[in-house]
N, C-alpha and C. Protein backbone atom coordinates (compact mmCIF):
# COMPACT_ATOMS: atom_id res chain seq x y z
N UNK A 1 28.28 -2.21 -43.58
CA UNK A 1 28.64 -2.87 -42.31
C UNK A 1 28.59 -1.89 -41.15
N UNK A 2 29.10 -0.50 -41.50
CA UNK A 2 29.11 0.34 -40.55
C UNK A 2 28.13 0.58 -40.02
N UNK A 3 26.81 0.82 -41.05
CA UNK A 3 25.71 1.46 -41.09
C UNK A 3 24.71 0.14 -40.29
N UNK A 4 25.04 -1.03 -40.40
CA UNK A 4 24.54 -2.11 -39.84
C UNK A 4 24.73 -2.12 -38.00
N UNK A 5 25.79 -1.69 -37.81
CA UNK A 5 26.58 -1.99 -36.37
C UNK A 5 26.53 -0.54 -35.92
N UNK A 6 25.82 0.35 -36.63
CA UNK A 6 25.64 2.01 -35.67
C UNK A 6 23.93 1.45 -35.24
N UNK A 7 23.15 0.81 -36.24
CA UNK A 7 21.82 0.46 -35.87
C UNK A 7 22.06 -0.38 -34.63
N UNK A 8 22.51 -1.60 -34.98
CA UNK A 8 22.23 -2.59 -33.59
C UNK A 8 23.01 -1.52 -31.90
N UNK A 9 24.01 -0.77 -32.15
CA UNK A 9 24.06 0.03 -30.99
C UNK A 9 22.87 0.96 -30.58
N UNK A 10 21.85 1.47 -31.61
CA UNK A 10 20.97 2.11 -31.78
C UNK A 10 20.12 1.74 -30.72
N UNK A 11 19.72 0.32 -31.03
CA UNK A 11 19.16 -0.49 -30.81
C UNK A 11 18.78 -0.72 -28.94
N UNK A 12 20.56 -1.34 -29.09
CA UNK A 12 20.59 -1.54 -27.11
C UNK A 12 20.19 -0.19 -26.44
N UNK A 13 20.43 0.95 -27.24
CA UNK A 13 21.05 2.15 -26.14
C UNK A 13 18.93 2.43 -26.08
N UNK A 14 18.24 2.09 -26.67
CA UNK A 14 16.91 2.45 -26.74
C UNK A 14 16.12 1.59 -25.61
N UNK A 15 16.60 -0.04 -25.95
CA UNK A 15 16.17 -0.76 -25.12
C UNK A 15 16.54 -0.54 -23.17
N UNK A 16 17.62 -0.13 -22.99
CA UNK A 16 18.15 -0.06 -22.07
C UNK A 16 17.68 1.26 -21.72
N UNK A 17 17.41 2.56 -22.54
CA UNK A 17 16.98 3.70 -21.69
C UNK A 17 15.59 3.25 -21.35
N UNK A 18 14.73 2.70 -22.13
CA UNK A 18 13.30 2.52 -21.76
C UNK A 18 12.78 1.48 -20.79
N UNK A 19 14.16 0.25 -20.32
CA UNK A 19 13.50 -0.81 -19.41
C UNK A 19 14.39 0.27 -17.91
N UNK A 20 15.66 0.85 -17.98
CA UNK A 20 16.01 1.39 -16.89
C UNK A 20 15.22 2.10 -15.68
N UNK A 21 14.24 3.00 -16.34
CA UNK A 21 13.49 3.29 -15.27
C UNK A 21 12.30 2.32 -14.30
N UNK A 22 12.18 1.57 -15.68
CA UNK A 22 11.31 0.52 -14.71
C UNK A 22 11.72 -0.49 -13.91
N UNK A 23 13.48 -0.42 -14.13
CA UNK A 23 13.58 -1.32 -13.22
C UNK A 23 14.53 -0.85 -11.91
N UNK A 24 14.70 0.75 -12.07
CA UNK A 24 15.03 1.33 -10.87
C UNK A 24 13.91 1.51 -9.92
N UNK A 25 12.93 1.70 -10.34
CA UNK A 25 11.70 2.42 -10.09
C UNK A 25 11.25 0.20 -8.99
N UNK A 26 11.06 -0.40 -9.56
CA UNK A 26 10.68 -1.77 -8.91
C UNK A 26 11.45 -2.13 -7.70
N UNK A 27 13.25 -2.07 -8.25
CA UNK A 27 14.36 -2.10 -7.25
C UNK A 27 14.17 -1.76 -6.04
N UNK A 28 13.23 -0.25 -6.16
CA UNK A 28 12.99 0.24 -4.97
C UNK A 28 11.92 -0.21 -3.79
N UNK A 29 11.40 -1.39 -4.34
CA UNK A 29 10.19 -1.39 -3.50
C UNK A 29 10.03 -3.09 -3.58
N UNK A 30 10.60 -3.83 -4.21
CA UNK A 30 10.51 -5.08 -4.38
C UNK A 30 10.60 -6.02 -3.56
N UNK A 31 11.09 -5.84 -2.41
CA UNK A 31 11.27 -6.50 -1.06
C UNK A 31 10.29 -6.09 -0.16
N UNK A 32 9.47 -5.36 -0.23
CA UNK A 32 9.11 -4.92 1.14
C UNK A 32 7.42 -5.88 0.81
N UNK A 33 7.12 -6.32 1.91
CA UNK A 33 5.78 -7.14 2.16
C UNK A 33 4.61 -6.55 3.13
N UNK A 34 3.53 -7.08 2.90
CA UNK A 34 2.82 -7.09 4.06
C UNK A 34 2.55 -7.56 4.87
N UNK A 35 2.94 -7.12 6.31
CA UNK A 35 3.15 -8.69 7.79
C UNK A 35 2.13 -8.50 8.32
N UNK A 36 1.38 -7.55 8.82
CA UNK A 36 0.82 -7.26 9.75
C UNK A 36 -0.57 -6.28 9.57
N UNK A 37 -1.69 -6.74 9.95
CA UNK A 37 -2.75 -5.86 10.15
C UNK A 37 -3.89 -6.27 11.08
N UNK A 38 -4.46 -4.83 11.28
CA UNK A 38 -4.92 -4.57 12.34
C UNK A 38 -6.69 -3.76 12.08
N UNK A 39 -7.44 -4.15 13.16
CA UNK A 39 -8.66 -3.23 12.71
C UNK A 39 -9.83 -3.39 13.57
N UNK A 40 -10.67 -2.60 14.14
CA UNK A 40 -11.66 -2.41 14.98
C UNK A 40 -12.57 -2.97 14.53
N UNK A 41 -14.29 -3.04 15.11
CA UNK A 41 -15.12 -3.91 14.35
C UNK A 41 -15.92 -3.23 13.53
N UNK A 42 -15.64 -1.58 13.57
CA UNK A 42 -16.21 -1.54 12.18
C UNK A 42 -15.10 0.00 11.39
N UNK A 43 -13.75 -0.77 11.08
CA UNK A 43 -12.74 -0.73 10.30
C UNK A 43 -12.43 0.92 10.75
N UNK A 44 -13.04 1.47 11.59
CA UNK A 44 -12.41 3.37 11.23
C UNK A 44 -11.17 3.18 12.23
N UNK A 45 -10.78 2.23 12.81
CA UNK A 45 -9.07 2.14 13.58
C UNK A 45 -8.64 0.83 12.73
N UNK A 46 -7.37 1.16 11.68
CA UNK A 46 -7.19 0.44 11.45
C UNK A 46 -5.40 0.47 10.98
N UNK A 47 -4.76 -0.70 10.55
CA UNK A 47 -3.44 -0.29 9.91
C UNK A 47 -3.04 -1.43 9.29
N UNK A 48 -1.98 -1.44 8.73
CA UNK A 48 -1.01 -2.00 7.48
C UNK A 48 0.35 -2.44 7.77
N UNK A 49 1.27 -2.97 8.06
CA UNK A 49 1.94 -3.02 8.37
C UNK A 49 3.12 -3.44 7.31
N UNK A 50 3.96 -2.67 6.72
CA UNK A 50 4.84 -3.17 5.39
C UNK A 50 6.48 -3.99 6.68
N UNK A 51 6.96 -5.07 6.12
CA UNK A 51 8.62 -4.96 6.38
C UNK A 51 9.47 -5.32 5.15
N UNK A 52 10.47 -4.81 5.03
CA UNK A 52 11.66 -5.28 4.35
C UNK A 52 12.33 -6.14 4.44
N UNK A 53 12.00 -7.18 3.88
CA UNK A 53 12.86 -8.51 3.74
C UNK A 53 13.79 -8.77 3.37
N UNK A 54 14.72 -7.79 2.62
CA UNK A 54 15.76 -7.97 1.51
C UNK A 54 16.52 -7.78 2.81
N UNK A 55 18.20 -8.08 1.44
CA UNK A 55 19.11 -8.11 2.71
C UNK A 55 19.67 -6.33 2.06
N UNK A 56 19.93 -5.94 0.49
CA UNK A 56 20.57 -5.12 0.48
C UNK A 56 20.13 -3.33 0.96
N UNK A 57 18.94 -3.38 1.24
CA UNK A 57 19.09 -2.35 2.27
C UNK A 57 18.58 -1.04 1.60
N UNK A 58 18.51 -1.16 0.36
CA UNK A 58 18.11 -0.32 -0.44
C UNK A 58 17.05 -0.15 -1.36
N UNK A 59 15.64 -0.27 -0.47
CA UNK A 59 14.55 -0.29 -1.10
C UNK A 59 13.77 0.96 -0.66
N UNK A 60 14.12 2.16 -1.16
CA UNK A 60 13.95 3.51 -0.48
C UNK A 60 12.66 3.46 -1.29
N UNK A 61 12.08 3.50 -2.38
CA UNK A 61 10.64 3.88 -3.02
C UNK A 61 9.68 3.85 -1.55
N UNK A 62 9.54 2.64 -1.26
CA UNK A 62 8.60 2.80 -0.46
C UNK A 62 7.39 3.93 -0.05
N UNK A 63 8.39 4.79 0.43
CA UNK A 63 8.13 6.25 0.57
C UNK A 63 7.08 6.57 -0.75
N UNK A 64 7.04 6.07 -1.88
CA UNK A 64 6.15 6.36 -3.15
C UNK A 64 5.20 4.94 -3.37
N UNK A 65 4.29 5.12 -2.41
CA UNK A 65 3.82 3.23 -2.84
C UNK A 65 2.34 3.50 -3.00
N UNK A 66 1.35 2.32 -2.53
CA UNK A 66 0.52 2.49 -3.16
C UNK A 66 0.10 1.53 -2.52
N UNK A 67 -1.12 0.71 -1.89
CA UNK A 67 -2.16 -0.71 -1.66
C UNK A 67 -3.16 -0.67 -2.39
N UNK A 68 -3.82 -1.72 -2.18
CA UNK A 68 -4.85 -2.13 -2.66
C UNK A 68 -5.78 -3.22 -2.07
N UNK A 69 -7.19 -2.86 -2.05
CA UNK A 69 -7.44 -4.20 -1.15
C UNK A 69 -8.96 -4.58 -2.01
N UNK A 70 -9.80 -5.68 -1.54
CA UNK A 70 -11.19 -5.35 -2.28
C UNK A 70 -12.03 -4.36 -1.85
N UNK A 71 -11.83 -3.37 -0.83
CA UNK A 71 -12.38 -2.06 -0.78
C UNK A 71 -12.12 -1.44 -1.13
N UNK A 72 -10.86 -0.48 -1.20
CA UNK A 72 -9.82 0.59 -1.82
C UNK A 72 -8.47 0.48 -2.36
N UNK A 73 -7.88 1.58 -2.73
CA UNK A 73 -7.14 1.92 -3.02
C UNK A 73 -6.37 3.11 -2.71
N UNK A 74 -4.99 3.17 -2.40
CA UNK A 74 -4.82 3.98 -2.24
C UNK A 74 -2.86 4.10 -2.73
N UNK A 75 -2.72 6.01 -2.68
CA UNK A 75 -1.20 6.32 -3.24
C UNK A 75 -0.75 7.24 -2.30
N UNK A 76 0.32 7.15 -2.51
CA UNK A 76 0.96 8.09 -1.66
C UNK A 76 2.59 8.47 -1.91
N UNK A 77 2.96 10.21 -2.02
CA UNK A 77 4.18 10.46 -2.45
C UNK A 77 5.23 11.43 -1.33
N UNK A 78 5.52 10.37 -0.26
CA UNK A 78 5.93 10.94 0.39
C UNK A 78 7.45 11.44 0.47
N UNK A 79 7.67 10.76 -0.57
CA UNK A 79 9.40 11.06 -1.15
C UNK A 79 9.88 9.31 -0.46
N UNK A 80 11.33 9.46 -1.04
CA UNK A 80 12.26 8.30 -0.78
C UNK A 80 12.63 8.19 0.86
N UNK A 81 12.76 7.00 1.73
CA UNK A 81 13.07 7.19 2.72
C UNK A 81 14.46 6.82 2.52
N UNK A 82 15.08 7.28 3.87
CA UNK A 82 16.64 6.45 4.12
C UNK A 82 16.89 5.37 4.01
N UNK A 83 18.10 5.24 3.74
CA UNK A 83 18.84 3.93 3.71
C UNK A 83 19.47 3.95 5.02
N UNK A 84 19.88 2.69 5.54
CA UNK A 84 19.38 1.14 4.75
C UNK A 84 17.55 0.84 5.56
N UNK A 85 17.08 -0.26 4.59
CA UNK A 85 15.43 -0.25 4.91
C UNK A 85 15.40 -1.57 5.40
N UNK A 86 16.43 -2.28 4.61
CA UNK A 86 16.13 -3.76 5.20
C UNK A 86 16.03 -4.23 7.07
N UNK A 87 14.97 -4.78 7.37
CA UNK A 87 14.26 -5.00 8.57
C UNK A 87 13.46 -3.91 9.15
N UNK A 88 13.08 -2.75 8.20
CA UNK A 88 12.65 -1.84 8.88
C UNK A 88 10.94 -1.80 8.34
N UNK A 89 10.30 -1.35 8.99
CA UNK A 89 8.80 -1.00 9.16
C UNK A 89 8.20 -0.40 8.31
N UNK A 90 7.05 0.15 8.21
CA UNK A 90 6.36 1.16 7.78
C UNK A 90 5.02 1.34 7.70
N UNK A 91 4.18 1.96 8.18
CA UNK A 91 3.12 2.29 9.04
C UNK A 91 2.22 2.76 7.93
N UNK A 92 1.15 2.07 7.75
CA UNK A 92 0.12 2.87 6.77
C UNK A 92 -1.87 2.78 7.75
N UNK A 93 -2.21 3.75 8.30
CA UNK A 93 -3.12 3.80 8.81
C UNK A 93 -4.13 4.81 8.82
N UNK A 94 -5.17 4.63 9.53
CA UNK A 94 -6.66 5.53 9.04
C UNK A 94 -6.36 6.30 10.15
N UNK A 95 -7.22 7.63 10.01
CA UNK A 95 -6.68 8.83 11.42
C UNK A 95 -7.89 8.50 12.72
N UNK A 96 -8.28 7.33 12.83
CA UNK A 96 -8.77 6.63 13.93
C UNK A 96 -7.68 6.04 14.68
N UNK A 97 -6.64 5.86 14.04
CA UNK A 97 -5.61 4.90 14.65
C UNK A 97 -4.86 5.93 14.71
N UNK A 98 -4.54 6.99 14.20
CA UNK A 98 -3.43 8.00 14.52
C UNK A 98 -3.71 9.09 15.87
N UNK A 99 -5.24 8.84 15.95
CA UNK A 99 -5.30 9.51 17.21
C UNK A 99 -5.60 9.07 18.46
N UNK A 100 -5.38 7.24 18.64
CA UNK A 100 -5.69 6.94 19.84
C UNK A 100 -3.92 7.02 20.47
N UNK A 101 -4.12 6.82 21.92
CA UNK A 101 -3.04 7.03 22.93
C UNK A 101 -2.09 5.47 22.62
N UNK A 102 -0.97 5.74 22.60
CA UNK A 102 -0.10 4.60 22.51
C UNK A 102 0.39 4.46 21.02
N UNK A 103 -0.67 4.89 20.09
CA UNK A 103 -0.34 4.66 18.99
C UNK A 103 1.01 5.47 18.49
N UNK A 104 2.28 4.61 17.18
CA UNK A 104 3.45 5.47 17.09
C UNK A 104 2.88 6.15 15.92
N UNK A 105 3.23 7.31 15.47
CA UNK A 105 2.92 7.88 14.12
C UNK A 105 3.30 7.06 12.89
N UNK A 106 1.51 6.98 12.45
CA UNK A 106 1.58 6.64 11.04
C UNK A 106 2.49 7.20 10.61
N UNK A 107 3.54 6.25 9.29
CA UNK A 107 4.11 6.81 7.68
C UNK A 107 3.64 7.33 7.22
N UNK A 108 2.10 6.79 6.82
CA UNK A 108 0.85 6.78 6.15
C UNK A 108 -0.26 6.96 6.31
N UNK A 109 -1.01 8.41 6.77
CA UNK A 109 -2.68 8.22 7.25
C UNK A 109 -3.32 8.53 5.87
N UNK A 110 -4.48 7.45 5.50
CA UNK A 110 -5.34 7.51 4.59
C UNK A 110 -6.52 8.84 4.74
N UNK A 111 -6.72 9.07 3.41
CA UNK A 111 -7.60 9.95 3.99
C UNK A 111 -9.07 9.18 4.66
N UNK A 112 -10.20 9.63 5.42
CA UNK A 112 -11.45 8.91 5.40
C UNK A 112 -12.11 8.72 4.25
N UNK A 113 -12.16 9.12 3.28
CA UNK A 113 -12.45 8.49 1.99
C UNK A 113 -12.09 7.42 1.92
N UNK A 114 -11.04 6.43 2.29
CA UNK A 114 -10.56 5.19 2.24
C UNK A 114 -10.71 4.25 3.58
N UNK A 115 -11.54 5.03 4.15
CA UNK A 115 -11.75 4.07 5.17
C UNK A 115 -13.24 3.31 5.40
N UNK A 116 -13.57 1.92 5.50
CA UNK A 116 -12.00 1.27 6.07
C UNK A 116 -11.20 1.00 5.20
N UNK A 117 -10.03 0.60 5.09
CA UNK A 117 -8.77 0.46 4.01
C UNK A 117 -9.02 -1.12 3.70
N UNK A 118 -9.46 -1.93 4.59
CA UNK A 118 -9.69 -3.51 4.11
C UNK A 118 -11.03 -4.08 4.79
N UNK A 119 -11.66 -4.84 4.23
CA UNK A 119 -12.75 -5.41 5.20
C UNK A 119 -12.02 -6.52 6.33
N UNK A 120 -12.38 -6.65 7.57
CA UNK A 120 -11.97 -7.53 8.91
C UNK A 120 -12.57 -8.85 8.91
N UNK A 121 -13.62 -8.96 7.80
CA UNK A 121 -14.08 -10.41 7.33
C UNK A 121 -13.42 -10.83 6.20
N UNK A 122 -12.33 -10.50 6.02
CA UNK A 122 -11.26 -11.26 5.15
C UNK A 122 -11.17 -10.43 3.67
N UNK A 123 -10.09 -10.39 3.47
CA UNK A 123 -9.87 -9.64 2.29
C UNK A 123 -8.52 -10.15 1.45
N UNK A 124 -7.76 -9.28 0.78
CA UNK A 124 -6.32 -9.34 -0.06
C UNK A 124 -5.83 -8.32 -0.09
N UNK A 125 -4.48 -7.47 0.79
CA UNK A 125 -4.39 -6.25 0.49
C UNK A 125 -2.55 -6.50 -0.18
N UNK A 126 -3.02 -5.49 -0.79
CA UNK A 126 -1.71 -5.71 -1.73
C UNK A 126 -0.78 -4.72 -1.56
N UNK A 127 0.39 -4.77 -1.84
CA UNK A 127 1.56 -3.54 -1.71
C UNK A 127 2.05 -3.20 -3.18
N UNK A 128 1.82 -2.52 -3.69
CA UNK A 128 2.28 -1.61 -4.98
C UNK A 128 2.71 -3.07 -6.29
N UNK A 129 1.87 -3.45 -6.11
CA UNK A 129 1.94 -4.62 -7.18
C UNK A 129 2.97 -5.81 -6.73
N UNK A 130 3.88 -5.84 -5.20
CA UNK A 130 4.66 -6.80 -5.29
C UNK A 130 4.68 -8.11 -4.34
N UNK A 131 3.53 -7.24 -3.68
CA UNK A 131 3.61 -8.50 -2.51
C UNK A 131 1.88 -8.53 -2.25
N UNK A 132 1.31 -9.34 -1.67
CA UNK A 132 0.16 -9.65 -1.24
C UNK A 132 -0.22 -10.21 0.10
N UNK A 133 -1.16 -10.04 0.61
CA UNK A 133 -1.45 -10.44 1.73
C UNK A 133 -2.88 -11.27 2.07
N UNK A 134 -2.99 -12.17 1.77
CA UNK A 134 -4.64 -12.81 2.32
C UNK A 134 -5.08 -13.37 3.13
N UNK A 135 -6.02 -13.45 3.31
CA UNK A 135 -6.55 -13.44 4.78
C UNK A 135 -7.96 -13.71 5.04
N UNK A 136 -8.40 -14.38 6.46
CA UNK A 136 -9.63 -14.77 6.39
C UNK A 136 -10.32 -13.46 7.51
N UNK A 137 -11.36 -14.12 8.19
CA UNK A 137 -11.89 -13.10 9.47
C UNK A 137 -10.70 -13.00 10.26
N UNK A 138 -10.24 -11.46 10.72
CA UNK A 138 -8.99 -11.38 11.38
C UNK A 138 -10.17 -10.73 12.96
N UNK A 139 -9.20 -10.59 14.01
CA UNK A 139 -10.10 -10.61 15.02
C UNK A 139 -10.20 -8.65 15.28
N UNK A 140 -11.48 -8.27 15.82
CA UNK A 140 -11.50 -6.79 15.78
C UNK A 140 -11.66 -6.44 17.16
N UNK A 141 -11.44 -7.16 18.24
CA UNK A 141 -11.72 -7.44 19.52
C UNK A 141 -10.50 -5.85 20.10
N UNK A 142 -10.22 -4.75 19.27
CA UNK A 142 -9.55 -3.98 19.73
C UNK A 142 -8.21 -4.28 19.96
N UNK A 143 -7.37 -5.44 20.62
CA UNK A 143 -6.29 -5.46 20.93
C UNK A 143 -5.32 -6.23 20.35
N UNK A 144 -6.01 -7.62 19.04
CA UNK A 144 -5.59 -8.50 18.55
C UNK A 144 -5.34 -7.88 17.20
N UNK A 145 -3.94 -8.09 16.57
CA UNK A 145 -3.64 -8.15 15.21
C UNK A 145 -3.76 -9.47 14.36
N UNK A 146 -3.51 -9.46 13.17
CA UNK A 146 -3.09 -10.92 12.54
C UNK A 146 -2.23 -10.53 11.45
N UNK A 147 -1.03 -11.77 12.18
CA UNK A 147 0.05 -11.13 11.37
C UNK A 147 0.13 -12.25 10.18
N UNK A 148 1.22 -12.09 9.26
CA UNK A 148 0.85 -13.31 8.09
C UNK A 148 1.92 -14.39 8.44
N UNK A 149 2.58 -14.52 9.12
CA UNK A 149 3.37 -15.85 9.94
C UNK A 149 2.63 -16.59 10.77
N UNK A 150 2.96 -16.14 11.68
CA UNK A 150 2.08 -16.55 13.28
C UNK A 150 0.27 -16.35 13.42
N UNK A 151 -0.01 -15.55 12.92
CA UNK A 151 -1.36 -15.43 12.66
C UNK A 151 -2.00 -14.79 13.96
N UNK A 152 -2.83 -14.80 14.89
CA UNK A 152 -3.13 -13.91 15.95
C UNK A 152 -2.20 -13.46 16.84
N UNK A 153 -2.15 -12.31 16.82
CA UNK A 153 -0.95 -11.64 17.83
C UNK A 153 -1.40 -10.58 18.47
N UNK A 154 -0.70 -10.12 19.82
CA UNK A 154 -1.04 -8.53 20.54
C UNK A 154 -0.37 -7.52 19.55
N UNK A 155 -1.10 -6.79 19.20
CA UNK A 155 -0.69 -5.22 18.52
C UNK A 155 0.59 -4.67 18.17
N UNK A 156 1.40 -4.59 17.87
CA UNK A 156 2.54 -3.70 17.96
C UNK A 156 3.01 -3.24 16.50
N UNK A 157 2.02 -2.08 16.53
CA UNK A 157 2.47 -1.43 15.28
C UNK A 157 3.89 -0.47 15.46
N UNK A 158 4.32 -0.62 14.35
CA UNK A 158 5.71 0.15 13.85
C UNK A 158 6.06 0.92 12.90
N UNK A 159 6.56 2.14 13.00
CA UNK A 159 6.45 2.70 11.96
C UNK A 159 7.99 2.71 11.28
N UNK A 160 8.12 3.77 10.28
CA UNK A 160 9.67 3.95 9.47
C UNK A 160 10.98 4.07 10.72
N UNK A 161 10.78 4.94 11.76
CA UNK A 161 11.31 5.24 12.44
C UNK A 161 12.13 4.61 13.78
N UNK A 162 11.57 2.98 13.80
CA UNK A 162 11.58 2.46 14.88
C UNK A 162 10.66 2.24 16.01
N UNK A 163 9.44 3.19 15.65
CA UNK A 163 8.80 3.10 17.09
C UNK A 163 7.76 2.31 17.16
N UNK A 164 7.65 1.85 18.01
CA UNK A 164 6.61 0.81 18.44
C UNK A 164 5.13 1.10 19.37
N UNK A 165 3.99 0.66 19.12
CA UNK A 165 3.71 1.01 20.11
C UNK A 165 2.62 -0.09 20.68
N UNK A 166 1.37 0.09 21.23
CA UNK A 166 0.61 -0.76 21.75
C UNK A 166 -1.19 0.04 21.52
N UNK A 167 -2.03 -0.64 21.24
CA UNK A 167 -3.31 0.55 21.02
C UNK A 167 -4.44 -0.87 21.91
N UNK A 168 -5.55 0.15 22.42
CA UNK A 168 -6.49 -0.65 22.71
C UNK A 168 -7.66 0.60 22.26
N UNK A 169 -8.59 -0.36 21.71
CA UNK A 169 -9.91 -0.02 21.31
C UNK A 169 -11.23 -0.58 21.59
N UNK A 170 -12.33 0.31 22.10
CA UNK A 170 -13.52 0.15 22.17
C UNK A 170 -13.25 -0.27 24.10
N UNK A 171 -14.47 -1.26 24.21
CA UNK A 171 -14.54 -1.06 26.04
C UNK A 171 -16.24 -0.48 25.64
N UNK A 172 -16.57 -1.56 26.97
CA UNK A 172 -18.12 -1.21 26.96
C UNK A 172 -18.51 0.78 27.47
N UNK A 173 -19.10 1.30 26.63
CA UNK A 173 -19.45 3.04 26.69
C UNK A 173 -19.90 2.84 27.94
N UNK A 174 -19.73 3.83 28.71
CA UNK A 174 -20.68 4.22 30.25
C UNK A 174 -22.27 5.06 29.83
N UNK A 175 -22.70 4.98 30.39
CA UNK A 175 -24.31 5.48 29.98
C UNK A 175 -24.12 6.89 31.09
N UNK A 176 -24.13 8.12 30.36
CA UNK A 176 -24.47 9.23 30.74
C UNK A 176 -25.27 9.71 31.91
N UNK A 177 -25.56 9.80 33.17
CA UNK A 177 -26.66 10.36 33.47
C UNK A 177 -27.64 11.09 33.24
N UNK A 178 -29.15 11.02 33.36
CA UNK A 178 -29.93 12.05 32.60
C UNK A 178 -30.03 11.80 31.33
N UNK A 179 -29.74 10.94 30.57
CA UNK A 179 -29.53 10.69 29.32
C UNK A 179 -30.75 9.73 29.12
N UNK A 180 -31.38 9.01 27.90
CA UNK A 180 -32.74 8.49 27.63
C UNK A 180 -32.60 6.81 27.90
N UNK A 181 -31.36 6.45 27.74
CA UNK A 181 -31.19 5.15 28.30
C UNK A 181 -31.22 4.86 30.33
N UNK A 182 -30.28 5.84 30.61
CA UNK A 182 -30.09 5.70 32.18
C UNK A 182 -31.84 6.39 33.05
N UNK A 183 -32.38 7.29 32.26
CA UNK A 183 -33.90 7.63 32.46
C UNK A 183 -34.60 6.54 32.65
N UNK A 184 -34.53 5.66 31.11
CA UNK A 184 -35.31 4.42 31.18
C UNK A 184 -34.64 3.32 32.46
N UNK A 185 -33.91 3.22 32.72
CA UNK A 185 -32.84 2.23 33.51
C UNK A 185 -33.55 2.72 34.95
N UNK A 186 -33.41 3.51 35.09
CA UNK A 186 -34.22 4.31 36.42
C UNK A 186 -35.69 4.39 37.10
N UNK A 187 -36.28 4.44 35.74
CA UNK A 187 -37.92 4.08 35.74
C UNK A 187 -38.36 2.61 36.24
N UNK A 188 -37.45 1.56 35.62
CA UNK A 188 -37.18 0.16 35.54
C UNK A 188 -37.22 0.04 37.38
N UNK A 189 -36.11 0.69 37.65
CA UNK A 189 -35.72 0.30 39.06
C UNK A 189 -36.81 0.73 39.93
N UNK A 190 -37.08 2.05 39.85
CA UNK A 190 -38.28 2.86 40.69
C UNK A 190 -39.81 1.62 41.05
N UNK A 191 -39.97 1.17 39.40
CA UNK A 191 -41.30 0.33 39.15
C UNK A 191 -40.84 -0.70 40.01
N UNK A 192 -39.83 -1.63 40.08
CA UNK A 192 -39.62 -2.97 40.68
C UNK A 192 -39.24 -2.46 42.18
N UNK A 193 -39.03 -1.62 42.68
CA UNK A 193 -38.86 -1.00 43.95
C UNK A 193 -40.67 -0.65 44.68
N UNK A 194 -41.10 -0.06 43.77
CA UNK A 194 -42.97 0.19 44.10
C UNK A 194 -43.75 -1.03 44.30
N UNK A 195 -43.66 -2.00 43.51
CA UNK A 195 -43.98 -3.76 43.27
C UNK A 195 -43.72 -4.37 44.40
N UNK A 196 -42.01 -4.40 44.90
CA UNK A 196 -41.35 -4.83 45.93
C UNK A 196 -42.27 -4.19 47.32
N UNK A 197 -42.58 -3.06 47.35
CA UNK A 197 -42.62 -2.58 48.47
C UNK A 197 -44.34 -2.58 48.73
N UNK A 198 -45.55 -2.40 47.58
CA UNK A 198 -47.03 -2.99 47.15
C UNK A 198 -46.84 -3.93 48.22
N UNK A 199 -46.52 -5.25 47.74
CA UNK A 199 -46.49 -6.61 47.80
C UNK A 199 -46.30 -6.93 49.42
N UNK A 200 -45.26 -6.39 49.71
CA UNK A 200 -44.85 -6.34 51.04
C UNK A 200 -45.82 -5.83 52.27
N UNK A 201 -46.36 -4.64 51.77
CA UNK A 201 -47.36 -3.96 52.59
C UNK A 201 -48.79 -4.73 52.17
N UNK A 202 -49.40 -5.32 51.54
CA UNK A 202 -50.21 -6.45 51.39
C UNK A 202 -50.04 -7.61 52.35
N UNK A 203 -49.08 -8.12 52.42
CA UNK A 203 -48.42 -8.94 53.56
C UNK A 203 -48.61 -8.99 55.00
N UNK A 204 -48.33 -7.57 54.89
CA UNK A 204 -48.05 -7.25 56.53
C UNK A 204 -49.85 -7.01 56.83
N UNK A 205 -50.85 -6.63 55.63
CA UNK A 205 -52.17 -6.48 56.71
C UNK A 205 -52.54 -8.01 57.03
């Protein structure tokens, strides 16, 4: 009997050390979703946007997570963040987006190996196995996000910290002077200026 009832304690204390870590390890990250993303029209400014939905406040892993989308993948071990997390942010982006003006500091810059992090003609990006995000053509018009509620929105990425910010991208390039386009642009004008002025002096005899 003894020898029966030292096994079945055997038993729990095995089961319970081997599911414990996996379910501290989930605890930590099980609330947090993906709301928000963002991306240029050809993906090298782009971002992720995680929030915490839970109420208890204590989903620090984060800091150790991981996406996934049908382009890449990616990990990252940046350690545990503070408590409490619930309603708070977290910033995962390409270093196109970390270096324009306005932008708040990524949590998370991917390396360029992973960029772009999702295709902008619709994809599935996922958060460390718990949450998902899908999506059709989101808009790359530089200033528009799409969030997974409301669906087209102005920008406002956020990171762990609180900060917010605002980004604009692209804007028609200015053409250089002296350069092989504004050369040609010039030639153009010169010729229809010579034509104009031919034509005119034909006229006048």
């Amino acid at each position: 009997m003894m020898n029966n009832e030292f096994q079945v304690r055997l038993l729990l204390i095995t089961i319970v050390t081997f599911f414990l870590p996996v379910s501290s390890a989930f605890a930590g990250i099980h609330t947090w979703d993906v709301v928000e993303v963002f991306s240029n029209a050809d993906g090298t400014v782009q971002y992720i946007e995680l929030l915490d939905l839970g109420v208890t406040g204590t989903e620090t892993g984060v800091g150790n997570g991981s996406f996934t989308s049908g382009l890449t993948s990616y990990s990252w071990s940046n350690g545990a963040v503070a408590a409490p997390t619930n309603g708070r942010r977290y910033l995962i982006a390409t270093p196109g987006f970390a270096a324009l003006s306005g932008a708040p500091t990524p949590d998370v810059i991917v390396p360029l190996l992973n960029v772009p992090m999702f295709s902008s003609a619709g994809d599935t990006v996922s958060f460390a196995g718990v949450d998902s995000f899908v999506f059709g053509a989101i808009p790359t018009n530089g200033t528009d996000a799409f969030d997974d509620t409301v669906g087209i929105i102005a920008n406002s990425p956020t990171n762990f910290a609180g900060v917010t910010g605002s980004v604009v991208v692209g804007g028609t390039p200015s053409v250089p002077f002296g350069s092989g386009p504004m050369a040609f642009i010039l030639m153009i004008g010169l010729g229809a200026a010579g034509i104009f002025a031919l034509r005119h002096r034909r006229m006048a005899v």
